[in-house]
PDB file of N, CA and C in Angstrom:
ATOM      1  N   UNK A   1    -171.020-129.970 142.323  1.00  0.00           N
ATOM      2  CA  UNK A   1    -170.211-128.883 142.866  1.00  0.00           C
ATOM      3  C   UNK A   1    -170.880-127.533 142.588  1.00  0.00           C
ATOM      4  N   UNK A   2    -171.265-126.975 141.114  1.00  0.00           N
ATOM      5  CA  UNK A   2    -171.952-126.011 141.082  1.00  0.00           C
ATOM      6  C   UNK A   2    -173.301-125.900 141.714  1.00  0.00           C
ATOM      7  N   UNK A   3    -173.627-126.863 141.651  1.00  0.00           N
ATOM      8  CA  UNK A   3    -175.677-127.079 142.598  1.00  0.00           C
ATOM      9  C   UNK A   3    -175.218-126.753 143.775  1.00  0.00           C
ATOM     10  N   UNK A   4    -174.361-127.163 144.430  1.00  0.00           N
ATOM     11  CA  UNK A   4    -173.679-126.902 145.966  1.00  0.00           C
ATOM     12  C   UNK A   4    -173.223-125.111 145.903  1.00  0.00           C
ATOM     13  N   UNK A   5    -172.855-124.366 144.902  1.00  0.00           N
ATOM     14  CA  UNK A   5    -172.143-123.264 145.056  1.00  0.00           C
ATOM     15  C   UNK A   5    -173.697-122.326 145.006  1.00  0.00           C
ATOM     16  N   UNK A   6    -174.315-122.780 144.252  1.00  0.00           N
ATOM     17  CA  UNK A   6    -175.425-122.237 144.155  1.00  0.00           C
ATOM     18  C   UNK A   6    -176.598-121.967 144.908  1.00  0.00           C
ATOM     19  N   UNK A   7    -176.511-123.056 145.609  1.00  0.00           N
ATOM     20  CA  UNK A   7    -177.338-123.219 146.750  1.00  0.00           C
ATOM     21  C   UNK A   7    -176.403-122.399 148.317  1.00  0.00           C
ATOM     22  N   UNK A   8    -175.111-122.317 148.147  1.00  0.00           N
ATOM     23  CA  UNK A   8    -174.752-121.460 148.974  1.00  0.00           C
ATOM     24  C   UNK A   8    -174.698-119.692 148.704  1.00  0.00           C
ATOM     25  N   UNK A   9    -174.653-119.735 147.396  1.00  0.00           N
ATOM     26  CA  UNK A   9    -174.938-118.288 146.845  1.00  0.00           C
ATOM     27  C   UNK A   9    -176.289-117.964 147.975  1.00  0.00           C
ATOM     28  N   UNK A  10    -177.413-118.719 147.463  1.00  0.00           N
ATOM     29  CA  UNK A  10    -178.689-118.372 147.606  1.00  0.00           C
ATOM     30  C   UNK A  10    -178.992-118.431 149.411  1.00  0.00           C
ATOM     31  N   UNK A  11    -178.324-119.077 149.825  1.00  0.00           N
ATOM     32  CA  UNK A  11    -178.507-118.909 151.286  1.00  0.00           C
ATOM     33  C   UNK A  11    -177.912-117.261 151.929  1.00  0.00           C
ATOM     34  N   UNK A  12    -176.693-117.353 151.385  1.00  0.00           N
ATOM     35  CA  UNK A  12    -176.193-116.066 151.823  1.00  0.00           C
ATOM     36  C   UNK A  12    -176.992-115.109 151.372  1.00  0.00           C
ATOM     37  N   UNK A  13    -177.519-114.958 149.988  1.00  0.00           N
ATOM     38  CA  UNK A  13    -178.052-113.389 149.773  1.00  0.00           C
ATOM     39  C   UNK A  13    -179.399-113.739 151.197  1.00  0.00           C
ATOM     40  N   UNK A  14    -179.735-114.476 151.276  1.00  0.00           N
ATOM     41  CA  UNK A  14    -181.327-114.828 152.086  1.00  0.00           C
ATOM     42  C   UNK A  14    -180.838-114.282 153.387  1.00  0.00           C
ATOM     43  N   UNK A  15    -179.511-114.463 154.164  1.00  0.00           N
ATOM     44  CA  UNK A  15    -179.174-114.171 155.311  1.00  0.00           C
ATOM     45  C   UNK A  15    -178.833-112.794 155.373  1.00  0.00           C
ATOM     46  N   UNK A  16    -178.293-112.014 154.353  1.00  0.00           N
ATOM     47  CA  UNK A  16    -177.368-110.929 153.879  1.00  0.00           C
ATOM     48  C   UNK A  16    -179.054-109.930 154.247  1.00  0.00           C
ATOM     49  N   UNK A  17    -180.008-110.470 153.564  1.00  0.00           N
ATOM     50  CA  UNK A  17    -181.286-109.513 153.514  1.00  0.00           C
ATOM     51  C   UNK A  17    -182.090-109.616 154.942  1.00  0.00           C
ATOM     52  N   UNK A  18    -181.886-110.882 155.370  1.00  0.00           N
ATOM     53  CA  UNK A  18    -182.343-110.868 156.812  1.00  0.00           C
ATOM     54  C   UNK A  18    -181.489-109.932 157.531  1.00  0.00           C
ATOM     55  N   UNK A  19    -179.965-109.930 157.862  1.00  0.00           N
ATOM     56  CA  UNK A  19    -179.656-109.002 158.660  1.00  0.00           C
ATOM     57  C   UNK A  19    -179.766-107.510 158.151  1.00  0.00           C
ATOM     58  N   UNK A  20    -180.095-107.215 156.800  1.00  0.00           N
ATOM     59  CA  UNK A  20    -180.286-105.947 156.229  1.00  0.00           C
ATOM     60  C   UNK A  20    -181.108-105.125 157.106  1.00  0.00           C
ATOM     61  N   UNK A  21    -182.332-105.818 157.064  1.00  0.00           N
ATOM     62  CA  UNK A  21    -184.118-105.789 157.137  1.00  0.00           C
ATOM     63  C   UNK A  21    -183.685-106.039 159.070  1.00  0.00           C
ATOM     64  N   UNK A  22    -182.966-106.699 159.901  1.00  0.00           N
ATOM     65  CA  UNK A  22    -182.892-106.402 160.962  1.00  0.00           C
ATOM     66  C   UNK A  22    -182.390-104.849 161.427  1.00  0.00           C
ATOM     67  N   UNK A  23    -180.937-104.731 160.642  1.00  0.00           N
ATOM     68  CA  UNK A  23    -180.507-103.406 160.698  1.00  0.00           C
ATOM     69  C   UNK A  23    -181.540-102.030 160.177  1.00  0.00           C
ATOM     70  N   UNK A  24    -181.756-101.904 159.839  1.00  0.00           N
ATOM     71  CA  UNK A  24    -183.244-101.288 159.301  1.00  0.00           C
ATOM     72  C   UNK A  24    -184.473-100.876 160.535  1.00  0.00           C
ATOM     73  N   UNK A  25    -184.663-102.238 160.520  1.00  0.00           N
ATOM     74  CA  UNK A  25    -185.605-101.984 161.780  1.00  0.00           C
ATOM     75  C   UNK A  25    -185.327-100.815 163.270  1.00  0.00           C
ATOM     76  N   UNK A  26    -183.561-102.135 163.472  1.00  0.00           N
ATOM     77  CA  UNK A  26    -183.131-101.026 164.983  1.00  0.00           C
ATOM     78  C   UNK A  26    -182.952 -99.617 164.619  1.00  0.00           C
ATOM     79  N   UNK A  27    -182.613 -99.343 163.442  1.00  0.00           N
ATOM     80  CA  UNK A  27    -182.211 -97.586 163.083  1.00  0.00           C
ATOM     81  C   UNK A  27    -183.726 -97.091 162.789  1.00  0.00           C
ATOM     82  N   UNK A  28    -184.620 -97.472 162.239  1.00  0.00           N
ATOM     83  CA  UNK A  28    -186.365 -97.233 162.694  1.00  0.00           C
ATOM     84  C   UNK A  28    -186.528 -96.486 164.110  1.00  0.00           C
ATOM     85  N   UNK A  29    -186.530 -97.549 165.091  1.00  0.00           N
ATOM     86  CA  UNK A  29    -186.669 -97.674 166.112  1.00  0.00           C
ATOM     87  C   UNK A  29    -185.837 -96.332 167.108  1.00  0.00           C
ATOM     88  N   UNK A  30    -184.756 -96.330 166.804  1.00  0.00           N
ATOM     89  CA  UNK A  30    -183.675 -94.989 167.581  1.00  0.00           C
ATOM     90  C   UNK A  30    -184.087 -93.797 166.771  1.00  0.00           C
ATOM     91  N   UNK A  31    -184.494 -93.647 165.574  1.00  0.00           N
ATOM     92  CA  UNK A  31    -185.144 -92.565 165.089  1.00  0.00           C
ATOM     93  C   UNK A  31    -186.275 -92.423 166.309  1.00  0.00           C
ATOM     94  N   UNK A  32    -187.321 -92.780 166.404  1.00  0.00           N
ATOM     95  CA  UNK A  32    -188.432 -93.167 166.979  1.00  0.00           C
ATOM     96  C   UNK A  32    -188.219 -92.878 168.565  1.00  0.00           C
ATOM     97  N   UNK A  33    -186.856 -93.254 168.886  1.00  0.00           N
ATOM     98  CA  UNK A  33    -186.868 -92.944 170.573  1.00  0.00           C
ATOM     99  C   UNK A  33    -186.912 -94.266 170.836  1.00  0.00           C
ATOM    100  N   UNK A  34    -187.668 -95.543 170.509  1.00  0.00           N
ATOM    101  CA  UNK A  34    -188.068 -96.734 171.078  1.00  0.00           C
ATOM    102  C   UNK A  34    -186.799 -97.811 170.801  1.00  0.00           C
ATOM    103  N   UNK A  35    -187.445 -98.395 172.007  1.00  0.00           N
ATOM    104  CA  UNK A  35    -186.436 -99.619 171.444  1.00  0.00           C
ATOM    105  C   UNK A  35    -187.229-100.754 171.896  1.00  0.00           C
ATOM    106  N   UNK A  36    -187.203-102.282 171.224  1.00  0.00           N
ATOM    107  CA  UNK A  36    -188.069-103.328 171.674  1.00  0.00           C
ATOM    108  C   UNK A  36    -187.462-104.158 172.804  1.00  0.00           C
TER     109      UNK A  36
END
């Protein structure tokens, strides 16, 4: 049960930083004028 909670901890922070690092990028980008 805890190996299971843990391993879902660790997925979420992994997803939490992927959409971070996405959000990041698009506000880059509208600074910039561009968009991809």
């Amino acid at each position: 049960m805890k190996r299971l909670a843990k391993a879902m901890e660790a997925k979420m922070k992994m997803t939490n930083t992927l959409i971070y690092w996405q959000i990041v990028k698009q506000l880059r980008y509208v600074e910039n004028g561009t968009l991809i």
